[in-house]
N, C-alpha and C. Protein backbone atom coordinates (compact mmCIF):
# COMPACT_ATOMS: atom_id res chain seq x y z
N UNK A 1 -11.58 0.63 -4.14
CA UNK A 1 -10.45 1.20 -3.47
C UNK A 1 -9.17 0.82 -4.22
N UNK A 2 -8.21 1.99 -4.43
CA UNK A 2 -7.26 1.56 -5.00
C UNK A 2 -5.91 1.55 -3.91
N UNK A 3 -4.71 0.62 -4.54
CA UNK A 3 -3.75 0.59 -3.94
C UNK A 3 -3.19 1.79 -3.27
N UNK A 4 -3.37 2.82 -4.33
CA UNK A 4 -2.33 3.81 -4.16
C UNK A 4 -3.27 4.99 -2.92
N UNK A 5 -4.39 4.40 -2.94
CA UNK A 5 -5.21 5.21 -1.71
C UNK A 5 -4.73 4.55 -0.43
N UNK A 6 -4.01 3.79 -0.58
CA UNK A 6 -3.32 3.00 0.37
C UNK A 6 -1.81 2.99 1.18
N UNK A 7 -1.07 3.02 0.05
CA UNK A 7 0.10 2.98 -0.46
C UNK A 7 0.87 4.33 0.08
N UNK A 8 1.62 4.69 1.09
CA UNK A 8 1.83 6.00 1.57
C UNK A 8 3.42 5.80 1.13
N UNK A 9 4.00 6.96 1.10
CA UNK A 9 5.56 7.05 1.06
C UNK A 9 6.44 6.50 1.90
N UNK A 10 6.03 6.48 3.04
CA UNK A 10 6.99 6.24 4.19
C UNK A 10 6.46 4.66 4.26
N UNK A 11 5.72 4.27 3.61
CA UNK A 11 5.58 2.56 3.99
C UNK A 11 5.76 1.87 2.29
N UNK A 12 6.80 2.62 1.63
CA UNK A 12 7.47 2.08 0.70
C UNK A 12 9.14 1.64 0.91
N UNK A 13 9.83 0.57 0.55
CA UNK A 13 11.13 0.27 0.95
C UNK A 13 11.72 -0.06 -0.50
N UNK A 14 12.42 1.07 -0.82
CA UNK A 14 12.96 0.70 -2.35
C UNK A 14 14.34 -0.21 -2.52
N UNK A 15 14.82 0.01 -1.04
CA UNK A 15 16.10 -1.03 -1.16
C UNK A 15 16.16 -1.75 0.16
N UNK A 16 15.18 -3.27 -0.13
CA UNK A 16 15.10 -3.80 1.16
C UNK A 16 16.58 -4.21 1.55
N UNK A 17 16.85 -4.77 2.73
CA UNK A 17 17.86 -4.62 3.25
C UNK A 17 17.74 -6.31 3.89
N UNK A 18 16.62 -7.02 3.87
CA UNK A 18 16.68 -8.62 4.47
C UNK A 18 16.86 -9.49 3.94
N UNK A 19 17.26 -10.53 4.09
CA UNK A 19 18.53 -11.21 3.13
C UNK A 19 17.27 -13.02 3.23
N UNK A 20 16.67 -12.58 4.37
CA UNK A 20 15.59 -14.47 4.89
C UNK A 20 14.30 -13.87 4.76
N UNK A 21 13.36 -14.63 4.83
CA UNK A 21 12.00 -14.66 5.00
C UNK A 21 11.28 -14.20 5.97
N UNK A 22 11.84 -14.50 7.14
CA UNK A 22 11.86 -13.56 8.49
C UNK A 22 12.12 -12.40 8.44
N UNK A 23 13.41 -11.58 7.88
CA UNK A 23 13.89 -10.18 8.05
C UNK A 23 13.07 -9.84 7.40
N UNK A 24 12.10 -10.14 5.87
CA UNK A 24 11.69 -9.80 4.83
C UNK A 24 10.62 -9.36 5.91
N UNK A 25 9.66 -9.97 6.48
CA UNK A 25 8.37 -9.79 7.59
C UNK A 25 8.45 -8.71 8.26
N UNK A 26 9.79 -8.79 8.72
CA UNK A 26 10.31 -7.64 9.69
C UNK A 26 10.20 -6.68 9.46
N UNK A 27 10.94 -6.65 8.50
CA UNK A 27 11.35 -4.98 7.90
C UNK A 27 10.06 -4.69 6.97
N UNK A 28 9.35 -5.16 6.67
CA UNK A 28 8.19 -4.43 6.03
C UNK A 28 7.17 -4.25 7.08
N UNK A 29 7.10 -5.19 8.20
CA UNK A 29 5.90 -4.89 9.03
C UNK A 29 6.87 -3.47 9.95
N UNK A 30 8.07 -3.49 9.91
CA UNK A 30 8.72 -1.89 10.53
C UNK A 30 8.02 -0.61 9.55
N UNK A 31 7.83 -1.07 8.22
CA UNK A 31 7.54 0.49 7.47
C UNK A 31 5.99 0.85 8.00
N UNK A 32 5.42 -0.58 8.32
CA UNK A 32 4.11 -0.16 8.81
C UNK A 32 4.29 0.40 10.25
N UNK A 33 4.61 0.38 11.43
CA UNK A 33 4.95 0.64 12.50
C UNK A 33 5.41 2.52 12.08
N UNK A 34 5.88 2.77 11.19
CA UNK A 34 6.64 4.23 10.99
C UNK A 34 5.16 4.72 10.85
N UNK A 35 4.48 4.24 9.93
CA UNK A 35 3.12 5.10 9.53
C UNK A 35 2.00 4.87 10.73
N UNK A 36 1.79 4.14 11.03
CA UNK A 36 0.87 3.12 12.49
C UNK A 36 1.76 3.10 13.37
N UNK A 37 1.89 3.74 14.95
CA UNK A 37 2.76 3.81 15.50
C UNK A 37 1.91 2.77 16.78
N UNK A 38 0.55 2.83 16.33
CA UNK A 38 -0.44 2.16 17.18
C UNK A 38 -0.65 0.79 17.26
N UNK A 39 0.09 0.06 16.22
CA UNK A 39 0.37 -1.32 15.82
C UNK A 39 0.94 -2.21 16.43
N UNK A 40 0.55 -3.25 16.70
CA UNK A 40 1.13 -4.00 18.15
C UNK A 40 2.30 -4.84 17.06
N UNK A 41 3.38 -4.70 17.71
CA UNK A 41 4.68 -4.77 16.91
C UNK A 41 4.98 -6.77 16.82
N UNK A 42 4.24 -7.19 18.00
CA UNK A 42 4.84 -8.85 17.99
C UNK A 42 3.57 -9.63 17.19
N UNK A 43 2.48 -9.01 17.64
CA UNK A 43 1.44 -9.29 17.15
C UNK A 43 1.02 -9.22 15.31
N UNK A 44 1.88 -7.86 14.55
CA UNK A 44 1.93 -8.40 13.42
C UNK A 44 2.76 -9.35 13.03
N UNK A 45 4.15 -9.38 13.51
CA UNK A 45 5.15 -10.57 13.17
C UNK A 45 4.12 -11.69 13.24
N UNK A 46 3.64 -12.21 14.56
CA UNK A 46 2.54 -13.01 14.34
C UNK A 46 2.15 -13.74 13.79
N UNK A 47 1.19 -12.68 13.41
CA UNK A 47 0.10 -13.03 12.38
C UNK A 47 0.70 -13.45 11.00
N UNK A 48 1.94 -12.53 10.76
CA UNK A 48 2.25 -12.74 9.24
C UNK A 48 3.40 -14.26 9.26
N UNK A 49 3.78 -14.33 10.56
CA UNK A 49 4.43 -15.69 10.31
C UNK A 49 3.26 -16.99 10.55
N UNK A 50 2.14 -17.04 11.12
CA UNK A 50 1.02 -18.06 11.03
C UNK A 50 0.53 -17.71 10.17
N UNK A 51 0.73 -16.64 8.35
CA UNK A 51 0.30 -17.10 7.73
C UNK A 51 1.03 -17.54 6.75
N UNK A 52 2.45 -17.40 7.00
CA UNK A 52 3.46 -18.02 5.95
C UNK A 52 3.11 -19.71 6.44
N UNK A 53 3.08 -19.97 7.53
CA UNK A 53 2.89 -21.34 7.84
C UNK A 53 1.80 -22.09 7.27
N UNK A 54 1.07 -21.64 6.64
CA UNK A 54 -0.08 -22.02 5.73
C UNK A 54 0.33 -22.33 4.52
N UNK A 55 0.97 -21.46 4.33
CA UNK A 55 1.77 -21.70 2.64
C UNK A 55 2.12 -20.41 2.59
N UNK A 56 3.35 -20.90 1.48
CA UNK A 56 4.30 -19.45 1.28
C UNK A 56 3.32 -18.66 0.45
N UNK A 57 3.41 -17.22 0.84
CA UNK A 57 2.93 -16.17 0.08
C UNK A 57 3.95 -15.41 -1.38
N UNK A 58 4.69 -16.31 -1.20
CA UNK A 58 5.50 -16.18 -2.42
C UNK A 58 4.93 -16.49 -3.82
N UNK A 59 4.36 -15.85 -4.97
CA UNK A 59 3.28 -16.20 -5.96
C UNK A 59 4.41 -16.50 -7.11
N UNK A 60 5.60 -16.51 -7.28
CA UNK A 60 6.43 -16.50 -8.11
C UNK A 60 6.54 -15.49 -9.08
N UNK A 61 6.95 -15.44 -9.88
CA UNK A 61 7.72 -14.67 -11.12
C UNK A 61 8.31 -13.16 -10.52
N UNK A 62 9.27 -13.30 -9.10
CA UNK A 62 9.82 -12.34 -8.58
C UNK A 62 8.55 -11.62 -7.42
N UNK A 63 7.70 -12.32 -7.00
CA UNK A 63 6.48 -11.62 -6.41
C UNK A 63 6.33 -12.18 -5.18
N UNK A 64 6.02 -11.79 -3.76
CA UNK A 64 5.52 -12.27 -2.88
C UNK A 64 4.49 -11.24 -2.50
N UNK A 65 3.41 -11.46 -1.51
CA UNK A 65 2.47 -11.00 -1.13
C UNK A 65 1.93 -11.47 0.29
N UNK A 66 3.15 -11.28 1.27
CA UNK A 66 2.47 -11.25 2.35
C UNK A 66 1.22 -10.83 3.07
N UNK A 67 0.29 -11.11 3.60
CA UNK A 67 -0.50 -10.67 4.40
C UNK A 67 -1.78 -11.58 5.94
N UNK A 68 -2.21 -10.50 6.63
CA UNK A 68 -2.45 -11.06 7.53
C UNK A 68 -3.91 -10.50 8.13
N UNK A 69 -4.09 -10.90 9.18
CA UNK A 69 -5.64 -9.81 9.51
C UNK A 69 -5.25 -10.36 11.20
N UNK A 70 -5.58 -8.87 11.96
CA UNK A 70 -5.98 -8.31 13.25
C UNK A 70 -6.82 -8.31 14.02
N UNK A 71 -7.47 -8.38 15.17
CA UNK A 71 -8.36 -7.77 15.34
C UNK A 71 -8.69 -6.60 15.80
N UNK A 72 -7.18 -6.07 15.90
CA UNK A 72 -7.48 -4.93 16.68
C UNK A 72 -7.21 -3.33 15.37
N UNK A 73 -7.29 -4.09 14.46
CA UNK A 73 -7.01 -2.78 13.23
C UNK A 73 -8.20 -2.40 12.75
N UNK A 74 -8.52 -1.10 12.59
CA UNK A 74 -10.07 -0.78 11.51
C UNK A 74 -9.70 -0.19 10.61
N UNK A 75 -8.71 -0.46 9.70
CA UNK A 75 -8.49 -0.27 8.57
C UNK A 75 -7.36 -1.08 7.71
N UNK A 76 -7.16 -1.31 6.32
CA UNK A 76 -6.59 -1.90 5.53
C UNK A 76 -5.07 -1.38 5.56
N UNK A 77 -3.84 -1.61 5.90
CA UNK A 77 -2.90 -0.90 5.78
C UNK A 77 -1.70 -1.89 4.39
N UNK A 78 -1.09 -1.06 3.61
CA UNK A 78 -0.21 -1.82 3.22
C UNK A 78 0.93 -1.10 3.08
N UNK A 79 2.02 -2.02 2.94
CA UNK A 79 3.66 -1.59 2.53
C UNK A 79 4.07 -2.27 1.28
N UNK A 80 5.38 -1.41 0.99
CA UNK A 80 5.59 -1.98 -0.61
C UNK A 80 7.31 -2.29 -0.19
N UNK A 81 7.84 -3.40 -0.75
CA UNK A 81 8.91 -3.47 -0.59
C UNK A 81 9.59 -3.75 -1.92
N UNK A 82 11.02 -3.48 -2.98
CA UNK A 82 11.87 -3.86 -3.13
C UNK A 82 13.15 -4.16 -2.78
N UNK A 83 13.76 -5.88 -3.38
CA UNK A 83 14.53 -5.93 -3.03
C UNK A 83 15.80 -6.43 -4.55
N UNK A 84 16.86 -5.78 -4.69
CA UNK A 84 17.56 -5.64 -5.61
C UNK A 84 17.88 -7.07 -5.95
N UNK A 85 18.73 -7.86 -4.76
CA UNK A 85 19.30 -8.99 -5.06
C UNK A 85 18.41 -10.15 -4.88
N UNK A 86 16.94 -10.24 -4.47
CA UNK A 86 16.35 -10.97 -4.17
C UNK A 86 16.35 -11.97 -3.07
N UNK A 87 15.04 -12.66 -2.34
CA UNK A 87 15.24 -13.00 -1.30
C UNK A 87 14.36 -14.43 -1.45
N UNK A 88 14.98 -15.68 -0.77
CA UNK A 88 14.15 -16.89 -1.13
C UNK A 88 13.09 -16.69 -0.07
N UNK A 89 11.76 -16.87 -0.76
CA UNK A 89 10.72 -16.79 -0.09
C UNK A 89 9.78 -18.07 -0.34
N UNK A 90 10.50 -18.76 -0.52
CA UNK A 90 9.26 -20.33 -0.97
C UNK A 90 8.59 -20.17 -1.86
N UNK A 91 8.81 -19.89 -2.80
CA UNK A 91 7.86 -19.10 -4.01
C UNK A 91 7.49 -20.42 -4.95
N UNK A 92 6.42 -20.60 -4.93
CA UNK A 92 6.33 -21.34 -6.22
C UNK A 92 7.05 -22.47 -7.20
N UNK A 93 7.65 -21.07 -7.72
CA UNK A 93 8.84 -21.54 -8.98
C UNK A 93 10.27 -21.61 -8.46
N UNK A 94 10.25 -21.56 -7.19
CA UNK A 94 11.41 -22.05 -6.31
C UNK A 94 12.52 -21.00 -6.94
N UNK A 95 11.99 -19.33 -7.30
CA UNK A 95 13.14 -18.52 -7.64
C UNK A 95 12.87 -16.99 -6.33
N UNK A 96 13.89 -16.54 -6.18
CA UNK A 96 13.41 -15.48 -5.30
C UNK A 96 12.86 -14.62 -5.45
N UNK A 97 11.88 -13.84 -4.84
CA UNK A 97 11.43 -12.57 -4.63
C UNK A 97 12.01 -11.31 -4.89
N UNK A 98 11.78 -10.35 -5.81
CA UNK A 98 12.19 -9.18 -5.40
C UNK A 98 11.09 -8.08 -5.09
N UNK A 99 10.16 -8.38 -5.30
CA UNK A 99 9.11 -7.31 -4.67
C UNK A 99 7.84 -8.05 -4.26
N UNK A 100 7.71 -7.12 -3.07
CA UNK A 100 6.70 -7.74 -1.70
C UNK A 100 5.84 -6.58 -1.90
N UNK A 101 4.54 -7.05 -1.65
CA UNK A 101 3.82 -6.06 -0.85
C UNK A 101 3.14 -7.01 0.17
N UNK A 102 3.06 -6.16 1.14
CA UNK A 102 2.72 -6.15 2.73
C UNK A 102 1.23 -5.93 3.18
N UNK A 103 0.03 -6.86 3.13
CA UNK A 103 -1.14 -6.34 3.59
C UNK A 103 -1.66 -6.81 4.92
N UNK A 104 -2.06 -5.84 5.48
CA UNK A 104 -2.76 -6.40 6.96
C UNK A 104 -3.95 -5.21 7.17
N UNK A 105 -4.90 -6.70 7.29
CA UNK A 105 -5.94 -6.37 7.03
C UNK A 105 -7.21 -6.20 8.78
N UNK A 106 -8.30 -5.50 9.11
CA UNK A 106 -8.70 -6.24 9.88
C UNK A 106 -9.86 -7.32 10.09
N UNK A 107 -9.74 -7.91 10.74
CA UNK A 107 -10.14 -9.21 11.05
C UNK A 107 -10.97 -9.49 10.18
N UNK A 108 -12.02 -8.95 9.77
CA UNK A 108 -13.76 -9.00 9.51
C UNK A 108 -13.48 -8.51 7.95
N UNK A 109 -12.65 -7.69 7.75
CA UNK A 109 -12.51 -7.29 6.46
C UNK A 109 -12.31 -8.14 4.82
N UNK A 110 -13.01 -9.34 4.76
CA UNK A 110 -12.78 -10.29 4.37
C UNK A 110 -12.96 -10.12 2.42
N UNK A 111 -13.80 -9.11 1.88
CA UNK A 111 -14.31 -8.67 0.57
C UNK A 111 -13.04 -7.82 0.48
N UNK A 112 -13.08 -6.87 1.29
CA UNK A 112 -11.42 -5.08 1.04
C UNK A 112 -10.09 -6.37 0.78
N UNK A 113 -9.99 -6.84 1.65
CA UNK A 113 -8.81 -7.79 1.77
C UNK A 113 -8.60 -8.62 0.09
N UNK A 114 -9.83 -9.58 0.09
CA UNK A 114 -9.37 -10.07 -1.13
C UNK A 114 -9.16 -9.30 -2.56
N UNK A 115 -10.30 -8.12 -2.65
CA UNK A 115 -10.19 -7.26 -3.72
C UNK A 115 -8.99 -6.78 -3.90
N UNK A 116 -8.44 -6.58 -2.49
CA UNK A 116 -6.87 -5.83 -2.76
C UNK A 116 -5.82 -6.98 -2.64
N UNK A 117 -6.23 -8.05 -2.64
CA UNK A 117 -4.62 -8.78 -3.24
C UNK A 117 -5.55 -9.39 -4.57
N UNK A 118 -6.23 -8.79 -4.83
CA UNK A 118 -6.85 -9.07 -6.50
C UNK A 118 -6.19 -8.13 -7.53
N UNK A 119 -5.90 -6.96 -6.81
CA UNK A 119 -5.67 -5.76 -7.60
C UNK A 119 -4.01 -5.84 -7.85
N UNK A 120 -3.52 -5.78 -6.43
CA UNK A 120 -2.27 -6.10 -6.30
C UNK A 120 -1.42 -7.49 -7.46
N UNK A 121 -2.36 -8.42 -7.58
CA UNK A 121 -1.82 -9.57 -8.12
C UNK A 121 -2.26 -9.24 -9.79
N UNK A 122 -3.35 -8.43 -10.06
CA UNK A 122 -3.58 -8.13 -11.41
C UNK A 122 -2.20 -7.00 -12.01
N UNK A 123 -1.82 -6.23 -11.29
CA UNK A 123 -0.72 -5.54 -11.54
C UNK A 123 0.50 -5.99 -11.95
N UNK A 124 0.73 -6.66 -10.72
CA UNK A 124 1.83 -7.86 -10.79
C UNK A 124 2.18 -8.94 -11.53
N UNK A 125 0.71 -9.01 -12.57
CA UNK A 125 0.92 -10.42 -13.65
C UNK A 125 1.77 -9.88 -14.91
N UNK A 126 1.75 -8.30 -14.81
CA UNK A 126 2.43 -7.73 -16.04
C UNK A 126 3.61 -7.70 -15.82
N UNK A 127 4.34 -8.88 -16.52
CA UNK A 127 6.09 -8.94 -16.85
C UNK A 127 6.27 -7.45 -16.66
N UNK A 128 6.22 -6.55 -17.85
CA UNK A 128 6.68 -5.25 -18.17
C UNK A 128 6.87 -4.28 -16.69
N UNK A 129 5.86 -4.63 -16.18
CA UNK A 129 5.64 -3.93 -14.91
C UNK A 129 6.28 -4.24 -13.93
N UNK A 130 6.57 -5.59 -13.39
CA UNK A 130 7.56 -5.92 -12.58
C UNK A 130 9.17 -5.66 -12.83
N UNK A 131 9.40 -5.40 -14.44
CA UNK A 131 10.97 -5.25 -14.48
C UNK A 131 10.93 -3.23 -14.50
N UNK A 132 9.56 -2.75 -14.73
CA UNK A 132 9.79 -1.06 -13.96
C UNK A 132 10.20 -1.41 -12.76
N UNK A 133 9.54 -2.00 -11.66
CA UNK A 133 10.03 -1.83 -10.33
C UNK A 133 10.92 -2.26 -10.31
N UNK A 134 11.96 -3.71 -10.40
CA UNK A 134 12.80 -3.97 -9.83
C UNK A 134 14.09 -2.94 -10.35
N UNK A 135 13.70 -2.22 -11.77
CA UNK A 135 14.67 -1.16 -12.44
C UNK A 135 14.23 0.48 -11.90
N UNK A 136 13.42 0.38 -11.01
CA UNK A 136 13.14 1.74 -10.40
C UNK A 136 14.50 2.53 -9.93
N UNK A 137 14.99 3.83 -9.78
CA UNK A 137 15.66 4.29 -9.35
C UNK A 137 14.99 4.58 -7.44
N UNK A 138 13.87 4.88 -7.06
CA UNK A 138 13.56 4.97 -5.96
C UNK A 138 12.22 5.27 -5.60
N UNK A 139 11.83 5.25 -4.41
CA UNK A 139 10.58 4.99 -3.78
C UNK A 139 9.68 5.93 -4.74
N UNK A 140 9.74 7.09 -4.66
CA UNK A 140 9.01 8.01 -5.28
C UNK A 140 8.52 7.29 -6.62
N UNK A 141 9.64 7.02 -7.48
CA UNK A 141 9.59 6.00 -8.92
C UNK A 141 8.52 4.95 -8.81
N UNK A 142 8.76 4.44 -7.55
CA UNK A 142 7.78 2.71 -7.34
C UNK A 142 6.77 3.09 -7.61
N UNK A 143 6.14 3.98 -6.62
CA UNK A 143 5.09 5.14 -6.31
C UNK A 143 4.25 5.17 -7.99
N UNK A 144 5.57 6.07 -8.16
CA UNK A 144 4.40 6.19 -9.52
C UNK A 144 3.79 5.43 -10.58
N UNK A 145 5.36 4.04 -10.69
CA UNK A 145 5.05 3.39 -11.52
C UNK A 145 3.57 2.53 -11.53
N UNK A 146 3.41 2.32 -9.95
CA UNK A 146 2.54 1.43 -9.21
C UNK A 146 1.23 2.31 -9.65
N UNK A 147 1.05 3.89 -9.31
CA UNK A 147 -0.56 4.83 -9.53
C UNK A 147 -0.45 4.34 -11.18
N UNK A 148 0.85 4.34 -12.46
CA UNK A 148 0.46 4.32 -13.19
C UNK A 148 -0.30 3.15 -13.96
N UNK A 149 0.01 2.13 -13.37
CA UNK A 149 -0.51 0.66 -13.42
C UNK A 149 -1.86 0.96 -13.26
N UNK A 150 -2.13 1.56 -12.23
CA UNK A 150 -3.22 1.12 -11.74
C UNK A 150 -4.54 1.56 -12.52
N UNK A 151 -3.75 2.62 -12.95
CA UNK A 151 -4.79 4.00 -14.21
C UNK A 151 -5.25 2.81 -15.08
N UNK A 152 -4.69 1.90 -15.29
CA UNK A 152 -4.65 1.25 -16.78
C UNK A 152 -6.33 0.37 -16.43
N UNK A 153 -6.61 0.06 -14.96
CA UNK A 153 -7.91 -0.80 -15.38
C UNK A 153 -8.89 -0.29 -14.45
């Protein structure tokens, strides 16, 4: 399964707008809520803040990778976020974030889940590729840059 079988338009955010770690949760678990209207709205906050409490999902070199698992979801959903000025997310290398992606997974889904922050994080190791997105002009751009990554393996 690839990202971009995933990856819908309306649950892309090319100019996040949250300035903390919290809003960052927020506003990406909102792009999921636009596409999933069926999504229990406190219940992902949730989940995705008991799993920042584990350790930050912040992987460094401008990257975070939130995610969480449900039980009430039967399918893999994700969101993509940039953010221009960057946002401290506990990262690692103690520098901020500018692009998130958002996975919530359900419960049982334990192989889909890791493959896709395998894929996600294999994308993401390419310098070149992270300064397309944060230099994207807009969602559509992310979009593609992201299917074109993905062609590559």
């Amino acid at each position: 399964m690839k990202i971009v079988d995933l990856l819908h338009p309306e649950t892309i955010i090319s100019s996040l707008q949250a300035r903390t770690k919290d809003d960052v949760l927020a506003e990406l678990a909102e792009a999921l809520f636009t596409f999933d209207e069926s999504l229990d709205r406190t219940e992902v906050i949730k989940v995705l803040h008991e799993r920042e409490r584990l350790g930050s999902t912040g992987i460094g070199d401008g990257v975070a990778i939130p995610h969480g698992k449900l039980k009430s979801l039967d399918k893999l959903l994700i969101a993509f976020a940039r953010s221009i000025d960057g946002v401290d997310f506990d990262a690692m290398d103690g520098k901020p974030a500018h692009l998130f992606f958002l996975l919530v997974a359900p419960e049982e889904s334990v192989g889909v889940h890791l493959k896709m922050l395998a894929r996600i994080s294999k994308i993401l190791k390419n310098k070149a590729t992270r300064e397309q997105l944060v230099q994207a002009p807009d969602a559509q751009a992310l979009y593609k840059i992201i299917a074109d990554e993905e062609e590559r393996f």
